[in-house]
Protein backbone atom coordinates (compact mmCIF):
# COMPACT_ATOMS: atom_id res chain seq x y z
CA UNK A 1 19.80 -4.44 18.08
CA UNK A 2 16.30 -5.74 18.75
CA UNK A 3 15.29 -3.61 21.68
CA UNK A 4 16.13 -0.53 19.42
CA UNK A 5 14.14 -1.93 16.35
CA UNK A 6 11.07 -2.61 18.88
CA UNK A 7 11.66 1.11 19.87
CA UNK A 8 11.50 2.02 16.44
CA UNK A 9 8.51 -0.18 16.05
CA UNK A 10 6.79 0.96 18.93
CA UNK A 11 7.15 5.29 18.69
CA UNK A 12 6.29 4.97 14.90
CA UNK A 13 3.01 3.13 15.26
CA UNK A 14 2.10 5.20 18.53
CA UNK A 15 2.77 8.35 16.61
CA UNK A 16 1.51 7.33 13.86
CA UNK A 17 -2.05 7.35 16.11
CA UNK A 18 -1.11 10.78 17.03
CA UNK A 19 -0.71 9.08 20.87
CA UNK A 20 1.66 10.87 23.58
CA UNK A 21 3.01 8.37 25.95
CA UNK A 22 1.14 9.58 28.65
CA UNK A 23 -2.01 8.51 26.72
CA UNK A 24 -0.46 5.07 25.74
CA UNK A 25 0.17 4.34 29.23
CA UNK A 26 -3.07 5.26 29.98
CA UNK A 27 -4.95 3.16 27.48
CA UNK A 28 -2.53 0.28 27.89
CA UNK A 29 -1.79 -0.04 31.59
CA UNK A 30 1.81 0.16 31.36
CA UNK A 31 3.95 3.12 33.21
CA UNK A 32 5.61 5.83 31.12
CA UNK A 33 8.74 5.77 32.09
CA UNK A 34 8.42 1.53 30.70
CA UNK A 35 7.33 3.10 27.49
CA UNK A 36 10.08 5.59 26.82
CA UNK A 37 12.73 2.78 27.94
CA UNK A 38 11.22 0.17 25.36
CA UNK A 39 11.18 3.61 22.42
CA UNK A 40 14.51 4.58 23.33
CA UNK A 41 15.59 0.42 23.32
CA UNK A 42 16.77 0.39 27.00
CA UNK A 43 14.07 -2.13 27.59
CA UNK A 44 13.58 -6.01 26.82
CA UNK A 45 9.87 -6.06 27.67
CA UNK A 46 8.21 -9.13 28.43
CA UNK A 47 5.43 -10.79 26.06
CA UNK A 48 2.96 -9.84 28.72
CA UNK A 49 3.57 -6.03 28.55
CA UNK A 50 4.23 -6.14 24.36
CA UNK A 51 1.00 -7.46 24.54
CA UNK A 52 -0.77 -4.59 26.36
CA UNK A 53 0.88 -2.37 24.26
CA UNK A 54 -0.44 -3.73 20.66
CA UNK A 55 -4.22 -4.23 22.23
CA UNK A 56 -3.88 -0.45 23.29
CA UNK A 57 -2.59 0.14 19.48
CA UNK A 58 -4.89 -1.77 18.16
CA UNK A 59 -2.28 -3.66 16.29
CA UNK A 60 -1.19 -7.30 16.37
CA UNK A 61 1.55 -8.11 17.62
CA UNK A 62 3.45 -9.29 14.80
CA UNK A 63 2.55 -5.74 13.76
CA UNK A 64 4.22 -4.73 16.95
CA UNK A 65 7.24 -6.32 16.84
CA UNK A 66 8.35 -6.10 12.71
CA UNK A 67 11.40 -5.72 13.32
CA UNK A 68 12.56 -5.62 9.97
CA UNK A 69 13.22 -1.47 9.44
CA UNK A 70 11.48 -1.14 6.34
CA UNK A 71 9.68 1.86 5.64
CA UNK A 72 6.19 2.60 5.18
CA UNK A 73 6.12 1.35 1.53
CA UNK A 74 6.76 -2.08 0.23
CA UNK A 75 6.80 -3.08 -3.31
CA UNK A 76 6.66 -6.02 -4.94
CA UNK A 77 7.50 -6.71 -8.74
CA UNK A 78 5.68 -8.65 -11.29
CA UNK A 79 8.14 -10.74 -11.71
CA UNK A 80 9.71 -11.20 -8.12
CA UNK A 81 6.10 -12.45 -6.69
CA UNK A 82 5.42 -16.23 -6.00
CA UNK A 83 3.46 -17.94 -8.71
CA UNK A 84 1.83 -21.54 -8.91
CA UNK A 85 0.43 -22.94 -11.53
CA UNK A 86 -2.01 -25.96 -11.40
CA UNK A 87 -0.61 -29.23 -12.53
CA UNK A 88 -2.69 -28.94 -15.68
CA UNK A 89 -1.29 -25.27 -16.39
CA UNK A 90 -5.45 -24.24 -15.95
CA UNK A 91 -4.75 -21.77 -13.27
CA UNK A 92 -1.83 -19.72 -12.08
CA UNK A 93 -1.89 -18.21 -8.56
CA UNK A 94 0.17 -15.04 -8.19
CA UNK A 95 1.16 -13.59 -4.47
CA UNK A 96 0.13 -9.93 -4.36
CA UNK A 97 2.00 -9.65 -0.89
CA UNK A 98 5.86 -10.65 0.13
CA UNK A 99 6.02 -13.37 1.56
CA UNK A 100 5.08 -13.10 5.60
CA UNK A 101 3.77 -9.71 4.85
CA UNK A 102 0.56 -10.13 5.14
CA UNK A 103 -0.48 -7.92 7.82
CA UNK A 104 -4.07 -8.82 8.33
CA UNK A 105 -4.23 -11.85 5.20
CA UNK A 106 -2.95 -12.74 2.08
CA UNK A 107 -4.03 -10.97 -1.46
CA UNK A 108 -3.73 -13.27 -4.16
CA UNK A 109 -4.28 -13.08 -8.29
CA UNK A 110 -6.00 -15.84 -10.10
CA UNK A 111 -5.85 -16.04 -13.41
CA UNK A 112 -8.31 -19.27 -14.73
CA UNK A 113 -7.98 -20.38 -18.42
CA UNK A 114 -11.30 -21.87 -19.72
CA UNK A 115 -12.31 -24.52 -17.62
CA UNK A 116 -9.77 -23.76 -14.89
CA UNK A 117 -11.05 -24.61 -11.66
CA UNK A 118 -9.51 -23.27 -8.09
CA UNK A 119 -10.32 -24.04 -4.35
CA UNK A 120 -10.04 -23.60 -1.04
CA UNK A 121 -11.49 -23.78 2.62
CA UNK A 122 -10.44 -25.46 5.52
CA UNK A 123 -9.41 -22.38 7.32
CA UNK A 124 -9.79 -21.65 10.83
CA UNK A 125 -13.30 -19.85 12.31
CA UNK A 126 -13.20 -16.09 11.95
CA UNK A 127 -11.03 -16.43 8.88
CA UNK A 128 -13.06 -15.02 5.54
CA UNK A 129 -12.54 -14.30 1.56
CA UNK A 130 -13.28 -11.50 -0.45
CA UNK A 131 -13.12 -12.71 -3.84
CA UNK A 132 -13.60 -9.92 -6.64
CA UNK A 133 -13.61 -10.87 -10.36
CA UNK A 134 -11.64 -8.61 -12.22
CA UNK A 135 -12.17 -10.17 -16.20
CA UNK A 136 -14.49 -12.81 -17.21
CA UNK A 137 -16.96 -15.42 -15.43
CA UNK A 138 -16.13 -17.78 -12.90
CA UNK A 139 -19.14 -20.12 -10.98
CA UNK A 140 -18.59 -19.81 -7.34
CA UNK A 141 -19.47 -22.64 -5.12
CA UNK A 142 -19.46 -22.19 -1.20
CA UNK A 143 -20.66 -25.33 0.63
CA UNK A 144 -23.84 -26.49 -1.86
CA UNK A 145 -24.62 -22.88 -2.85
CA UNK A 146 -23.55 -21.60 -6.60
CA UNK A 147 -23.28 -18.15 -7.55
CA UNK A 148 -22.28 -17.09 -11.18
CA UNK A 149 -20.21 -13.81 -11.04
CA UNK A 150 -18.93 -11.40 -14.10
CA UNK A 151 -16.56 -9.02 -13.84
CA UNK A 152 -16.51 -6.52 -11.34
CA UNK A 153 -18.48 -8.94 -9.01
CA UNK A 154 -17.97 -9.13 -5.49
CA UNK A 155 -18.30 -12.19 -3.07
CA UNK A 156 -17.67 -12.46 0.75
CA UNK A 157 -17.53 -15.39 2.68
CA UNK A 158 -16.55 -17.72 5.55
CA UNK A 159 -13.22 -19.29 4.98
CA UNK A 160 -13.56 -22.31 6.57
CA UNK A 161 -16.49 -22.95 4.34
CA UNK A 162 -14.91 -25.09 1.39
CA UNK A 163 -15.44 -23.24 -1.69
CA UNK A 164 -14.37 -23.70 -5.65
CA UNK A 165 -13.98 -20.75 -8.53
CA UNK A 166 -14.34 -22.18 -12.04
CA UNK A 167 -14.00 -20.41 -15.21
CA UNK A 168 -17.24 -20.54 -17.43
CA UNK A 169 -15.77 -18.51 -20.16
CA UNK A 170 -13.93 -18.71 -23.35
CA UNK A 171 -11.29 -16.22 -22.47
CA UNK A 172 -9.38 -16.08 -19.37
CA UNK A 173 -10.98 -14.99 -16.48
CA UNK A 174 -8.98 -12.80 -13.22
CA UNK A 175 -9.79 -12.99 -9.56
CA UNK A 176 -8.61 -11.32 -6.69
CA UNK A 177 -8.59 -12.95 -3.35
CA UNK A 178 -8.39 -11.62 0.00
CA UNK A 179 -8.14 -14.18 2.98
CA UNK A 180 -8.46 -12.28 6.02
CA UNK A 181 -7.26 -13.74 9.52
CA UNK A 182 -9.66 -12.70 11.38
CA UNK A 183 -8.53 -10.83 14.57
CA UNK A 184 -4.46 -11.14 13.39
């Protein structure tokens, strides 16, 4: 059952490039004839050659290997997403992703009552945020630098850099925040 999910994996994302397998084997170092064994799930490649295989995709290889059969499309409901809210009920943190599905980060709502306050850092090098306000004004802090942002601001930064979002307002204000890995 795996090696034909991997195949199914494997000829949709090379495909989906518009790649023959002559042309993935060229760009990725491994034969042909490995290729259409691992599509047509005759194959149990080893880590080594999966990992040829996304760097010649340009994929991770969690991207690689999703072995879950899911189409192109996934949707997730209001009301089926993971939400936290902040011990004093200032902030609620909605999931804007399934969980695990993140294919290059996680995409996050924040909604911040008056005086709600939410942060983060602490990530890993190479990981960053795009934070975009969506209603309101929050003051953004990165490190010792404050920015104050209305909506339809942008902000981009290192997410290893600690960093706090506070609402300024009277009315709710709405973030969006993208942590990217990096090179996932």
């Amino acid at each position: 059952m795996i090696p034909l999910a991997l195949g199914r994996s494997l000829r949709r994302l090379r495909t989906r490039q518009g790649l023959s397998l002559e042309r993935l084997s060229r760009l990725s170092g491994v034969s042909r004839a490995m290729l259409s064994q691992i599509e047509l799930g005759r194959s149990a490649p080893t880590i080594t050659v999966l990992w040829k295989i996304a760097r010649a995709l340009d994929v991770s290889l969690a991207t690689l290997t999703r072995l879950d059969g899911r189409g192109e499309v996934s949707v997730l409901r209001r009301d089926d997403a993971r939400s936290v809210v902040s011990a004093d009920g200032l902030v609620r943190t909605r999931a804007l992703m399934p969980p695990g599905e993140g294919r290059w980060g996680d995409f996050h709502e924040i909604r911040l009552r008056p005086g709600g306050c939410e942060g983060g850092g602490g990530h890993p090098p190479g990981c960053g945020v795009n934070l975009v306000v969506v209603d309101g004004g929050v003051d953004l802090s990165v490190g010792a630098v404050a920015h104050r942002l209305g909506a339809g601001d942008a902000a981009q930064f290192d997410a290893d850099a600690g960093y706090r979002c506070r609402n300024v307002g009277s009315t709710d204000a709405v973030v969006f925040l993208v942590l990217s890995f990096g090179d996932a």
